[in-house]
N, C-alpha and C. Protein backbone atom coordinates (compact mmCIF):
# COMPACT_ATOMS: atom_id res chain seq x y z
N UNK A 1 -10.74 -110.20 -62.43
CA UNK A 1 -11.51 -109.01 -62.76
C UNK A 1 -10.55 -107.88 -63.13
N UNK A 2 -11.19 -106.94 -64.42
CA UNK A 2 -10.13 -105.70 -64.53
C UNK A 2 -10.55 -104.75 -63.75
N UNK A 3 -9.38 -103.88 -63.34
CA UNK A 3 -9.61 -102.84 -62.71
C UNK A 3 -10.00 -101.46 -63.94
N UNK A 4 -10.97 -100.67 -63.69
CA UNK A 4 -11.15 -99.96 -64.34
C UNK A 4 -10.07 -98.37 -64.57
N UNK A 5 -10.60 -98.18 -65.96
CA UNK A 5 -8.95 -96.66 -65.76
C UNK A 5 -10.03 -95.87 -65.93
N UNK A 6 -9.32 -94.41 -66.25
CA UNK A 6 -10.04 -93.20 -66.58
C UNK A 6 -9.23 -92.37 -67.20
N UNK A 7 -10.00 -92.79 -69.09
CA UNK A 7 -9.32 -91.93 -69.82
C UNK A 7 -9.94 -90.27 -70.25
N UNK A 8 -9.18 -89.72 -70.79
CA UNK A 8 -9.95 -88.28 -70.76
C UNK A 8 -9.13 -87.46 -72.17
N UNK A 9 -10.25 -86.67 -73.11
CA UNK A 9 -9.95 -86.63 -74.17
C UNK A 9 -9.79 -85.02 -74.15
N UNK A 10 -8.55 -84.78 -74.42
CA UNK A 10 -7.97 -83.44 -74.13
C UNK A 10 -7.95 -82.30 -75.44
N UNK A 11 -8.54 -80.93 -75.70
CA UNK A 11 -8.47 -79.88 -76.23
C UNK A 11 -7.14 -79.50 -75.93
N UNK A 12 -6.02 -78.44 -76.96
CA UNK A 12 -5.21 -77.57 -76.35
C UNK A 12 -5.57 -76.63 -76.77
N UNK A 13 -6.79 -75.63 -77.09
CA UNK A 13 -7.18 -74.43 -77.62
C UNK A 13 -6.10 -73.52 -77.59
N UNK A 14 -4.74 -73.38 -76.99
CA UNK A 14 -3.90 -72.31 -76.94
C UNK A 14 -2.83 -72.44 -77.87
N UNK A 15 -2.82 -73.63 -78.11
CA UNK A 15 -1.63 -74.14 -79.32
C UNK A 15 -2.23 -73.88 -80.86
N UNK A 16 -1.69 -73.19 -81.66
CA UNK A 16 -2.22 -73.33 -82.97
C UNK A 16 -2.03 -74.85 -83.67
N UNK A 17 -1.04 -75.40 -83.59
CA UNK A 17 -0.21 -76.41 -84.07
C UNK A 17 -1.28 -77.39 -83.91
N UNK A 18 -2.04 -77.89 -83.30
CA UNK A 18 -2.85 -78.84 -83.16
C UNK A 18 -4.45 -78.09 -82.42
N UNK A 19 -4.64 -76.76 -83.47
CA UNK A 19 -5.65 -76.77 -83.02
C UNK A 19 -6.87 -77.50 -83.49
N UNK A 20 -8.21 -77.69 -82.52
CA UNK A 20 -9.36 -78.63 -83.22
C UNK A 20 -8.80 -80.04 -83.58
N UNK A 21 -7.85 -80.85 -82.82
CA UNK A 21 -7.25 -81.99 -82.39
C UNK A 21 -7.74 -82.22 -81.12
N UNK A 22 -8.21 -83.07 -80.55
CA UNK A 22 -8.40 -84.12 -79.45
C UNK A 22 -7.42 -85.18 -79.15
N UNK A 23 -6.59 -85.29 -78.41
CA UNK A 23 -6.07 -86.31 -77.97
C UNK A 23 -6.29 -87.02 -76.52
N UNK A 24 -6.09 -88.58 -76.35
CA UNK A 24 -6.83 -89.18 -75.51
C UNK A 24 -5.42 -89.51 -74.34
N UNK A 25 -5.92 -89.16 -73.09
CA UNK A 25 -4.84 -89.32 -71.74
C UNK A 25 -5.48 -90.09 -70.76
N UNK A 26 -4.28 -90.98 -69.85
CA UNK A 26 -4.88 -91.83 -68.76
C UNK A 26 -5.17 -90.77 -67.95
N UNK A 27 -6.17 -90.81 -67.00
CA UNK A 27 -5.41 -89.88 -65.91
C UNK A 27 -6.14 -90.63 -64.41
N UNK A 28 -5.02 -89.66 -63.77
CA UNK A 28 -5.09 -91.12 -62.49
C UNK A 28 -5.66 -90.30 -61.02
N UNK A 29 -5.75 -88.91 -61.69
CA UNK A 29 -6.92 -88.06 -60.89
C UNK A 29 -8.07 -88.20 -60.87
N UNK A 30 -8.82 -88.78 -59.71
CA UNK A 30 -10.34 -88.43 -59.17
C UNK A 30 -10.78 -87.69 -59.45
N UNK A 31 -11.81 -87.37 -59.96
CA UNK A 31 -13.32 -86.58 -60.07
C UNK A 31 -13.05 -85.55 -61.62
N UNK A 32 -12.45 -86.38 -62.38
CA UNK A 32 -11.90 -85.91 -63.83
C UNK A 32 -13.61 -85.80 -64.65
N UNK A 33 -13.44 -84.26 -64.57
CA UNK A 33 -14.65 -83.82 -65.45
C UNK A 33 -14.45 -83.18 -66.79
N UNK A 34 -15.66 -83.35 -67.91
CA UNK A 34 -15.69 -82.12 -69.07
C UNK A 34 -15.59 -81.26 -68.64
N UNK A 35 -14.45 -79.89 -69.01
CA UNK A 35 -14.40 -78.75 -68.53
C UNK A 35 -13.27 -78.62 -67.42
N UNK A 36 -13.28 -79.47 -67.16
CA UNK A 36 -11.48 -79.16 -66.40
C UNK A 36 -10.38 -79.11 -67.17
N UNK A 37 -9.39 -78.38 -66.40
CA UNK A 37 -8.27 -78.15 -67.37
C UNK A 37 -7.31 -78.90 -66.66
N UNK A 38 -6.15 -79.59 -68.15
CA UNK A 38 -5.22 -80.26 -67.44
C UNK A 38 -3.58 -79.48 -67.81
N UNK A 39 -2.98 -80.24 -66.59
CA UNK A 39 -1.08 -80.08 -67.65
C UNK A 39 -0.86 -81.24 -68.00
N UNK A 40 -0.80 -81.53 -69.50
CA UNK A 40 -0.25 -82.36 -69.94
C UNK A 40 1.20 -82.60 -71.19
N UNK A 41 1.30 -83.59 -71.11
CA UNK A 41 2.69 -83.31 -72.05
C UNK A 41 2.20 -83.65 -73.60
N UNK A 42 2.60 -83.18 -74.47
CA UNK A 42 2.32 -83.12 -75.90
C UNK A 42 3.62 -83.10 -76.89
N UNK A 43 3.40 -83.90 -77.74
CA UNK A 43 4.04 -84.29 -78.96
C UNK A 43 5.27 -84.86 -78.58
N UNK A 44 6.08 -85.04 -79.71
CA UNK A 44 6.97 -86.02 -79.36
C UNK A 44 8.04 -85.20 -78.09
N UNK A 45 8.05 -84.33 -78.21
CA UNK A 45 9.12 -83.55 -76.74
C UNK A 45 8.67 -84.11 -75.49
N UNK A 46 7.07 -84.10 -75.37
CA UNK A 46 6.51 -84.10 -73.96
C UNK A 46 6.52 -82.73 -73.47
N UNK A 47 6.56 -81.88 -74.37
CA UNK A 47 6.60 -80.61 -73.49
C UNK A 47 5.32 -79.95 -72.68
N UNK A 48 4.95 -79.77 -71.55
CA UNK A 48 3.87 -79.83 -71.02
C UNK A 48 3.06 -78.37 -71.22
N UNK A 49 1.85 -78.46 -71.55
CA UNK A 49 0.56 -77.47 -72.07
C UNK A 49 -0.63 -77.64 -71.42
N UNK A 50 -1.39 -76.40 -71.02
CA UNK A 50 -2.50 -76.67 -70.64
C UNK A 50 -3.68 -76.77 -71.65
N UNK A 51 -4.48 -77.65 -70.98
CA UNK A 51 -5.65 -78.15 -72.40
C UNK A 51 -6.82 -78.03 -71.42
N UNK A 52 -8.05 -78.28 -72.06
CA UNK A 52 -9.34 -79.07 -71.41
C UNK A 52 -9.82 -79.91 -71.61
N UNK A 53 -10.51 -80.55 -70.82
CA UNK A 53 -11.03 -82.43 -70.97
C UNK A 53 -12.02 -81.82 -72.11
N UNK A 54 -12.68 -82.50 -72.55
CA UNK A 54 -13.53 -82.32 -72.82
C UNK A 54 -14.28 -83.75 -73.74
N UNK A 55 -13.81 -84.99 -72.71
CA UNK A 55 -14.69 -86.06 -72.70
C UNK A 55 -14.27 -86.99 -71.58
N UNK A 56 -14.47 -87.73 -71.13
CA UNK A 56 -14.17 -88.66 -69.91
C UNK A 56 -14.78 -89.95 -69.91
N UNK A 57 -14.02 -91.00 -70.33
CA UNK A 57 -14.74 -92.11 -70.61
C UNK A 57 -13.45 -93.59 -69.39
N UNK A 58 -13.96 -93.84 -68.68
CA UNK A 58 -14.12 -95.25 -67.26
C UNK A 58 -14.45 -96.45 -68.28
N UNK A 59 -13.02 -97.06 -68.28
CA UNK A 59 -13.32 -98.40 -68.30
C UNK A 59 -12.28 -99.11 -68.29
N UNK A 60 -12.54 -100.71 -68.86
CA UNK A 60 -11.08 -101.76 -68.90
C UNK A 60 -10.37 -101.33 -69.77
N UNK A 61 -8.71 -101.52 -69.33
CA UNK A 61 -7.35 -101.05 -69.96
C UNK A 61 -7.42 -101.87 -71.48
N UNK A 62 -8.56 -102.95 -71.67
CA UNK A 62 -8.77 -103.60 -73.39
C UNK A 62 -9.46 -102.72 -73.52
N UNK A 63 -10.32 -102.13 -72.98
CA UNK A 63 -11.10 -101.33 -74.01
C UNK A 63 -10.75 -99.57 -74.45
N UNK A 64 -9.84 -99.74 -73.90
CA UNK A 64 -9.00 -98.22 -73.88
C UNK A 64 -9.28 -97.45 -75.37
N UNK A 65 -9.69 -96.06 -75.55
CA UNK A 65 -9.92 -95.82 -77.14
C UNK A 65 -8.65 -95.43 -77.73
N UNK A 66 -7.26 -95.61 -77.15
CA UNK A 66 -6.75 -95.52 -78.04
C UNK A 66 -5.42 -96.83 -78.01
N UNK A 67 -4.23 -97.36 -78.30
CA UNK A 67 -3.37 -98.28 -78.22
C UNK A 67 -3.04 -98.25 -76.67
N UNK A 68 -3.02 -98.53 -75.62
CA UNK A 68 -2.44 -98.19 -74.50
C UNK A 68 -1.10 -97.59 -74.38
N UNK A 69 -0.40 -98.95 -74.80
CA UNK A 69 0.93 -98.06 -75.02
C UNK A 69 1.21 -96.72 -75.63
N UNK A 70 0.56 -96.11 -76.26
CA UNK A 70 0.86 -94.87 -76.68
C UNK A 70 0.38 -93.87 -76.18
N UNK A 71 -0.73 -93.75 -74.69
CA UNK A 71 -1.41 -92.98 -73.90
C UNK A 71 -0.49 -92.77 -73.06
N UNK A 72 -0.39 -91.11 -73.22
CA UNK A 72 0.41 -90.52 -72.33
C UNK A 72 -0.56 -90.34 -71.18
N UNK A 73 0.09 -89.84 -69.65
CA UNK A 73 -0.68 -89.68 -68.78
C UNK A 73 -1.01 -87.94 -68.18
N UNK A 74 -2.08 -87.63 -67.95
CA UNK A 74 -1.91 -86.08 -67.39
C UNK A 74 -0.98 -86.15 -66.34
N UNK A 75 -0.87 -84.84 -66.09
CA UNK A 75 0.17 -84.23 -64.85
C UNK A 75 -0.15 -84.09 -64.04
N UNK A 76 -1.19 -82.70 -64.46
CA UNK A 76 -2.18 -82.23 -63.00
C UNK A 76 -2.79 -82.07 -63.52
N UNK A 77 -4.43 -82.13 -62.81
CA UNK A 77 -5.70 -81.57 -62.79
C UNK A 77 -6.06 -80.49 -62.60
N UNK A 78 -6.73 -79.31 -62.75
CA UNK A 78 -7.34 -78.51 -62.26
C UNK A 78 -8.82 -78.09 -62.60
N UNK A 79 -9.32 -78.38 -61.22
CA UNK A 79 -10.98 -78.35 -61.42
C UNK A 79 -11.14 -76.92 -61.65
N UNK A 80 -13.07 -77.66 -62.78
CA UNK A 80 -13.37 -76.02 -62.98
C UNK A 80 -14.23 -75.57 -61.89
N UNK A 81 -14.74 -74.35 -62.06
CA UNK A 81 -15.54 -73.72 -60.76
C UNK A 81 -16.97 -73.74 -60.84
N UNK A 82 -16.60 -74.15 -62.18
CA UNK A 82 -18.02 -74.64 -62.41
C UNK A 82 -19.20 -73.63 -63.51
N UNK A 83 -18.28 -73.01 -64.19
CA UNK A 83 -18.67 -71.72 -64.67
C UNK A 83 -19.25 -72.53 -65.97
């Protein structure tokens, strides 16, 4: 049986460089919602930026939406408050 992941499709609204880009991250934090913000690393540096989820899709590492190997992973989480 596969174990299931949890990928999550990240906004960086603060970056011009890739604004209105989505990119897709493992992340290995619990209770990963639309509307949370993450630190993640971006472009080829890895230099780390805050973004927001703003999709969250659970499932097998075959069905991953993007190559696996090329899914970077978030850093940290930070839940929203719910606003």
């Amino acid at each position: 049986m596969y174990d299931l992941m949890c990928f999550v499709r990240v906004e960086f609204p603060d970056d011009p460089n890739v604004e209105g880009m989505l990119y897709w991250y493992i992340c290995d934090f619990k209770g990963a919602q639309p509307g949370d913000r993450v630190i993640a690393p971006l472009g080829r540096h890895n230099n780390t930026q805050k973004g927001i989820i703003r999709e969250v899709r659970i499932t097998e590492d075959y069905n991953a939406p993007f190559p696996l190997y090329l899914i970077k992973s978030i850093r940290k989480l930070i839940k929203s408050d719910g606003d």
